[in-house]
Protein backbone atom coordinates (compact mmCIF):
# COMPACT_ATOMS: atom_id res chain seq x y z
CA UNK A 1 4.07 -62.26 -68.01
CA UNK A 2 3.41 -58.51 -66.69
CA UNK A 3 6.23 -57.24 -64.67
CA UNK A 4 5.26 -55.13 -61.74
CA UNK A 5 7.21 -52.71 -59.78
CA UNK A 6 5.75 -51.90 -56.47
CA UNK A 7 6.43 -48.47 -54.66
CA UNK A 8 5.75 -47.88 -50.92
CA UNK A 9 7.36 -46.17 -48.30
CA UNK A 10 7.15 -48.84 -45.65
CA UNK A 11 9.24 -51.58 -46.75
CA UNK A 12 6.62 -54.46 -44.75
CA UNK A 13 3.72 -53.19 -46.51
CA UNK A 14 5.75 -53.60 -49.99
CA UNK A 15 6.28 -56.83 -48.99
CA UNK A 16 2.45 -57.38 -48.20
CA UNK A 17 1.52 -56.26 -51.47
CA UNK A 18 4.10 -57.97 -53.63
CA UNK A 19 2.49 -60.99 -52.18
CA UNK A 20 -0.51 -60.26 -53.12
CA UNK A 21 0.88 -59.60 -56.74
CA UNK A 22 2.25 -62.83 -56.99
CA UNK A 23 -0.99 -65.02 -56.18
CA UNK A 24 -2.36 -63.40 -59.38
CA UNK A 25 -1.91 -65.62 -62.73
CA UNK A 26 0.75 -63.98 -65.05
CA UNK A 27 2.00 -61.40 -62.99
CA UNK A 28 5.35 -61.14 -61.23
CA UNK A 29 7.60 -58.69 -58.76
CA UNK A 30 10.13 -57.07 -60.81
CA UNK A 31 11.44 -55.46 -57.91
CA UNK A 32 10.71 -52.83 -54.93
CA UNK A 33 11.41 -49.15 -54.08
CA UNK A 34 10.59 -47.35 -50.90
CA UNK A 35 11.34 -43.55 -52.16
CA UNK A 36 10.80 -41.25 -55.38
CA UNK A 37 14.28 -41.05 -56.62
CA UNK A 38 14.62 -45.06 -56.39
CA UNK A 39 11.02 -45.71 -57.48
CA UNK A 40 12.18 -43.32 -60.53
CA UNK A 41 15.59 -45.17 -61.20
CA UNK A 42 13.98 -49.00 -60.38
CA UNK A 43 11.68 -48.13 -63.17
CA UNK A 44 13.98 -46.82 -65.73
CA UNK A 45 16.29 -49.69 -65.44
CA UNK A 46 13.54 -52.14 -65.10
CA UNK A 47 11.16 -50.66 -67.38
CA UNK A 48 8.12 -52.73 -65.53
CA UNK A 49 4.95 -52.71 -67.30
CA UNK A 50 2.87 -52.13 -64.46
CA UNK A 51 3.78 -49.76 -61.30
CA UNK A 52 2.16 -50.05 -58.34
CA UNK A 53 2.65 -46.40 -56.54
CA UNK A 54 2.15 -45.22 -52.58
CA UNK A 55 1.49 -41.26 -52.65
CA UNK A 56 3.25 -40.89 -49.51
CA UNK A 57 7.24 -41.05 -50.05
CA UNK A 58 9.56 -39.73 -47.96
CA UNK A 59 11.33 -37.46 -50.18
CA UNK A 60 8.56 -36.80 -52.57
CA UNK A 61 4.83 -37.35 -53.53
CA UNK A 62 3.91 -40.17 -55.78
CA UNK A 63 1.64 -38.26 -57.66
CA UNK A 64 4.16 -36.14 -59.20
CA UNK A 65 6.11 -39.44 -60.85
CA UNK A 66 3.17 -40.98 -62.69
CA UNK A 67 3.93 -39.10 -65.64
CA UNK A 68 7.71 -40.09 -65.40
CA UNK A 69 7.58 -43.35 -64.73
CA UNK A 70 6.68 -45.01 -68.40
CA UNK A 71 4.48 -47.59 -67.36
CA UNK A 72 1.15 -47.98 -66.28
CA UNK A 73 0.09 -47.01 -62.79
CA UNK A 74 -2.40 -48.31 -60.27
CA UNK A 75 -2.15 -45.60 -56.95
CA UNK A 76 -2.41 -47.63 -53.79
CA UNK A 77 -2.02 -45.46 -51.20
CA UNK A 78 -4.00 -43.96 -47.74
CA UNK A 79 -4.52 -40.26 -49.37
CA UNK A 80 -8.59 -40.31 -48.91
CA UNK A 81 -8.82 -36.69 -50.41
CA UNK A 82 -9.99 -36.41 -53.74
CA UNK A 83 -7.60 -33.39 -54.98
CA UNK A 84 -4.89 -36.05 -54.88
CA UNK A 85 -7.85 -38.74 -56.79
CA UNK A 86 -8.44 -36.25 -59.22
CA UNK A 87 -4.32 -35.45 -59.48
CA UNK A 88 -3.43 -39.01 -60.51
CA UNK A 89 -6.45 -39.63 -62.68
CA UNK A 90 -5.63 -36.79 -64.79
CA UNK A 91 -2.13 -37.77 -64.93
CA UNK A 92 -2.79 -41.12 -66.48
CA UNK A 93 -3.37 -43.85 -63.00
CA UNK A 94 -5.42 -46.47 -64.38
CA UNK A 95 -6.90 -46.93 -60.99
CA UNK A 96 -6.84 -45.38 -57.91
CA UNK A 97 -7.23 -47.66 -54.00
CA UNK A 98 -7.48 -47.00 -51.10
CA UNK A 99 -5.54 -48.67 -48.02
CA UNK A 100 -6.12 -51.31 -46.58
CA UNK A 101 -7.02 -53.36 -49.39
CA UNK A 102 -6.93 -57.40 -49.09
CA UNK A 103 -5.76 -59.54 -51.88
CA UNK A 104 -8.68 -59.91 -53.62
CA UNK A 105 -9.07 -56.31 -53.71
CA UNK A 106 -6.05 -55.98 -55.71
CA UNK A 107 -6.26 -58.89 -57.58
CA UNK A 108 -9.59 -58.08 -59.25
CA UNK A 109 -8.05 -54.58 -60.48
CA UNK A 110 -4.55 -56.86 -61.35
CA UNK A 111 -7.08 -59.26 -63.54
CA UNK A 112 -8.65 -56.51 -64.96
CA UNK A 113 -5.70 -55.33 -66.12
CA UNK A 114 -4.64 -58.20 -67.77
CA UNK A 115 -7.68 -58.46 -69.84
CA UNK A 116 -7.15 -54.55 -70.74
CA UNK A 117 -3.65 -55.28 -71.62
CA UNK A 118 -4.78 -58.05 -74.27
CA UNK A 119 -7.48 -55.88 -75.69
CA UNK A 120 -5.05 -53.01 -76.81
CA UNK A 121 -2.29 -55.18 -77.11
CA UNK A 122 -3.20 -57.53 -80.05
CA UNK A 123 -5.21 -54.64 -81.96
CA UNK A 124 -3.49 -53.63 -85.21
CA UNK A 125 -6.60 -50.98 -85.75
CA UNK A 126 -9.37 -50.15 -83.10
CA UNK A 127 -13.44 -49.00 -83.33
CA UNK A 128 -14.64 -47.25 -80.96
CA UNK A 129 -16.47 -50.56 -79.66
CA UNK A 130 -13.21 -52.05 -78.95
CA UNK A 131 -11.75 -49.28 -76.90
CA UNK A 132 -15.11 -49.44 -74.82
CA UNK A 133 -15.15 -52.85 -74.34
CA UNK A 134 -11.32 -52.35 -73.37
CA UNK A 135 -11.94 -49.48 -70.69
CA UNK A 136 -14.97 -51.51 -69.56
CA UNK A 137 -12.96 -54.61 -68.41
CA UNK A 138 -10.35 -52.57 -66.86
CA UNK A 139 -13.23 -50.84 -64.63
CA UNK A 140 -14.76 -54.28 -63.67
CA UNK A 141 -14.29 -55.83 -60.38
CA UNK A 142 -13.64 -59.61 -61.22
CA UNK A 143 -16.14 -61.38 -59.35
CA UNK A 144 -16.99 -64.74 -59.02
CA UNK A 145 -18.56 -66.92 -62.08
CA UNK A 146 -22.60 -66.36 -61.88
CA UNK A 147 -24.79 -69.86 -61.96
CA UNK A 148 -25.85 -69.03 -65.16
CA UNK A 149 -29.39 -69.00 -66.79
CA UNK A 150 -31.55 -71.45 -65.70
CA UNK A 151 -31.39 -75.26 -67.44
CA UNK A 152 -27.08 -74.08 -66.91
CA UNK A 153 -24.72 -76.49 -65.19
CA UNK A 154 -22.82 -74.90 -62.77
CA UNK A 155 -20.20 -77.04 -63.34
CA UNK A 156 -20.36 -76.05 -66.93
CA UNK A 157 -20.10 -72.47 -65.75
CA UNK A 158 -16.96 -73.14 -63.69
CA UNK A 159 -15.25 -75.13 -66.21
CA UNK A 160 -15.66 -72.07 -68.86
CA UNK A 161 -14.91 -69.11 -65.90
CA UNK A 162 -11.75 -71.42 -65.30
CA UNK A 163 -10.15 -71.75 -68.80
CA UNK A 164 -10.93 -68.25 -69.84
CA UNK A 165 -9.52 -66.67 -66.36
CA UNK A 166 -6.61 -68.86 -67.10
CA UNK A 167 -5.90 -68.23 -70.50
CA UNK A 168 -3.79 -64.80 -71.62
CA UNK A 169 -5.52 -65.08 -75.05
CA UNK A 170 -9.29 -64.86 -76.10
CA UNK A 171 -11.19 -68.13 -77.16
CA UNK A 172 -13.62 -69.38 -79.37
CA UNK A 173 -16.02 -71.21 -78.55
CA UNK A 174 -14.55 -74.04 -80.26
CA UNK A 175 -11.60 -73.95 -78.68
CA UNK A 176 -13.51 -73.73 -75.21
CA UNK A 177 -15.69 -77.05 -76.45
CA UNK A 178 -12.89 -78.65 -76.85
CA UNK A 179 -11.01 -78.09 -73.85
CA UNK A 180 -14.13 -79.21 -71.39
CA UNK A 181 -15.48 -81.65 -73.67
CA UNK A 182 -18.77 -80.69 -75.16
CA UNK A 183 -20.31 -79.61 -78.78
CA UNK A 184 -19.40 -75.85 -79.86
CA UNK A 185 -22.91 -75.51 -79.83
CA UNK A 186 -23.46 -76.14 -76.30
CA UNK A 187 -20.22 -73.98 -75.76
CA UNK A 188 -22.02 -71.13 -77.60
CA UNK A 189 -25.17 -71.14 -75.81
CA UNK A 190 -22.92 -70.82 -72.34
CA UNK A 191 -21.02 -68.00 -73.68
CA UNK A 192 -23.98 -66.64 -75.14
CA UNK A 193 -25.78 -66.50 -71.42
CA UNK A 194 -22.60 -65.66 -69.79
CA UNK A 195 -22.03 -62.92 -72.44
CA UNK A 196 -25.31 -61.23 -71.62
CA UNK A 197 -24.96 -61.33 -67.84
CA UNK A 198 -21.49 -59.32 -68.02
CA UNK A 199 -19.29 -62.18 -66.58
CA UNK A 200 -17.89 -62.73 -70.20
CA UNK A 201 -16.44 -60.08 -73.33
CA UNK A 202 -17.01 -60.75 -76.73
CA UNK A 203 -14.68 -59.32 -79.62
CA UNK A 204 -14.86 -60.19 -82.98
CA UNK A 205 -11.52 -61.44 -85.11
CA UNK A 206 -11.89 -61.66 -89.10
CA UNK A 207 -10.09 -64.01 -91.09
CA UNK A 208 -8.79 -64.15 -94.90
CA UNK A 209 -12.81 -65.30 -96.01
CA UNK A 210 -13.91 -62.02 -94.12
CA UNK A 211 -16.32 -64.11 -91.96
CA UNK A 212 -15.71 -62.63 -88.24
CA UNK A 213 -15.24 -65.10 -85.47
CA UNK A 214 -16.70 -64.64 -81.97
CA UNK A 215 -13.81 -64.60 -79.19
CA UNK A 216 -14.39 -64.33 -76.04
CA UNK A 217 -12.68 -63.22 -72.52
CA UNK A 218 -13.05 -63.59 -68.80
CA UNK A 219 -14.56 -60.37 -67.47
């Protein structure tokens, strides 16, 4: 579960957007702050892993606690200029959006995160490949499942989109067979046409023979 700590200066639309949080799979509302100095303290005694920051604050700018804060940051916030873009990209915000924003909005940067999160989070070393592939899924808007190549079942396609959006871990393609009932070789050629239209991430894990199995993630 990813803990998130949301930061605005008008308590109703902190409200709005912890709602939004919670209709996202595996994320929850740690808690809420409304200035600096208690967006500051909420984090260091919740230690959240995910902050969701307003620039505006009443006793402060946002911008200046992303490097304090020790914990991702996604800026939501009205500040259209891009001195204060440019200010918390270079600080270390993961993303940067603009109000208003509807739930899907934020939901498709929350998923993104998610997969970005289990990426980095499993790796014991990292290629360059993998960091790509990592940066690349956090940058993707998470869209809906595509029909597929031609001779595809949609229903197929859902049933695949739907366990891997679900799932905090990456599949095989055995696994996915088994969970929707069909060979791993049908499995595979899905994948394999979801793969190359960008809906799906493939990462490679090698076991003790040194043969590397395909896994494979919601993008």
């Amino acid at each position: 579960m990813i803990d998130v700590l949301v930061v605005d200066d008008d308590f109703r639309v902190a409200q709005v957007h912890a709602g939004f949080v919670e209709l996202v799979p595996g994320f929850r509302v740690a808690g809420q702050a409304h200035t600096a100095v208690a967006a500051a303290e909420t984090a260091a005694r919740l230690r959240p892993d995910l902050v969701l920051l307003d620039v505006y604050l009443p006793d402060g700018s946002g911008l200046d606690l992303i490097r304090e804060l020790a914990a991702d940051v996604i800026v939501l916030t009205a500040a259209d200029d891009a001195a204060s873009v440019r200010a918390a990209l270079s600080r270390g915000a993961l993303h940067y959006v603009i109000k208003p924003f509807g739930a899907q909005d934020l939901g498709n940067r929350l998923r993104g995160y998610a997969r970005y999160r289990r990426l980095l989070g499993s790796a014991t070393g990292m290629n360059q490949s993998s960091i790509d592939e990592a940066l690349r899924v956090l940058h993707r808007a998470d869209q809906a499942p595509a029909r597929g190549p031609k001779g595809h079942s949609p229903v197929t396609v859902r049933l695949i989109a739907d366990i891997l959006r679900a799932s905090e871990n990456a599949l095989s393609a055995a696994e996915i067979a088994a969970r929707i009932g069909v060979s791993r070789a049908t499995a595979q050629r899905y994948l394999a046409g979801l793969t190359e239209s960008g809906r799906v991430a493939m990462t490679l894990r090698y076991g003790a023979t040194g043969r590397p199995e395909h896994l494979y993630t919601w993008c």
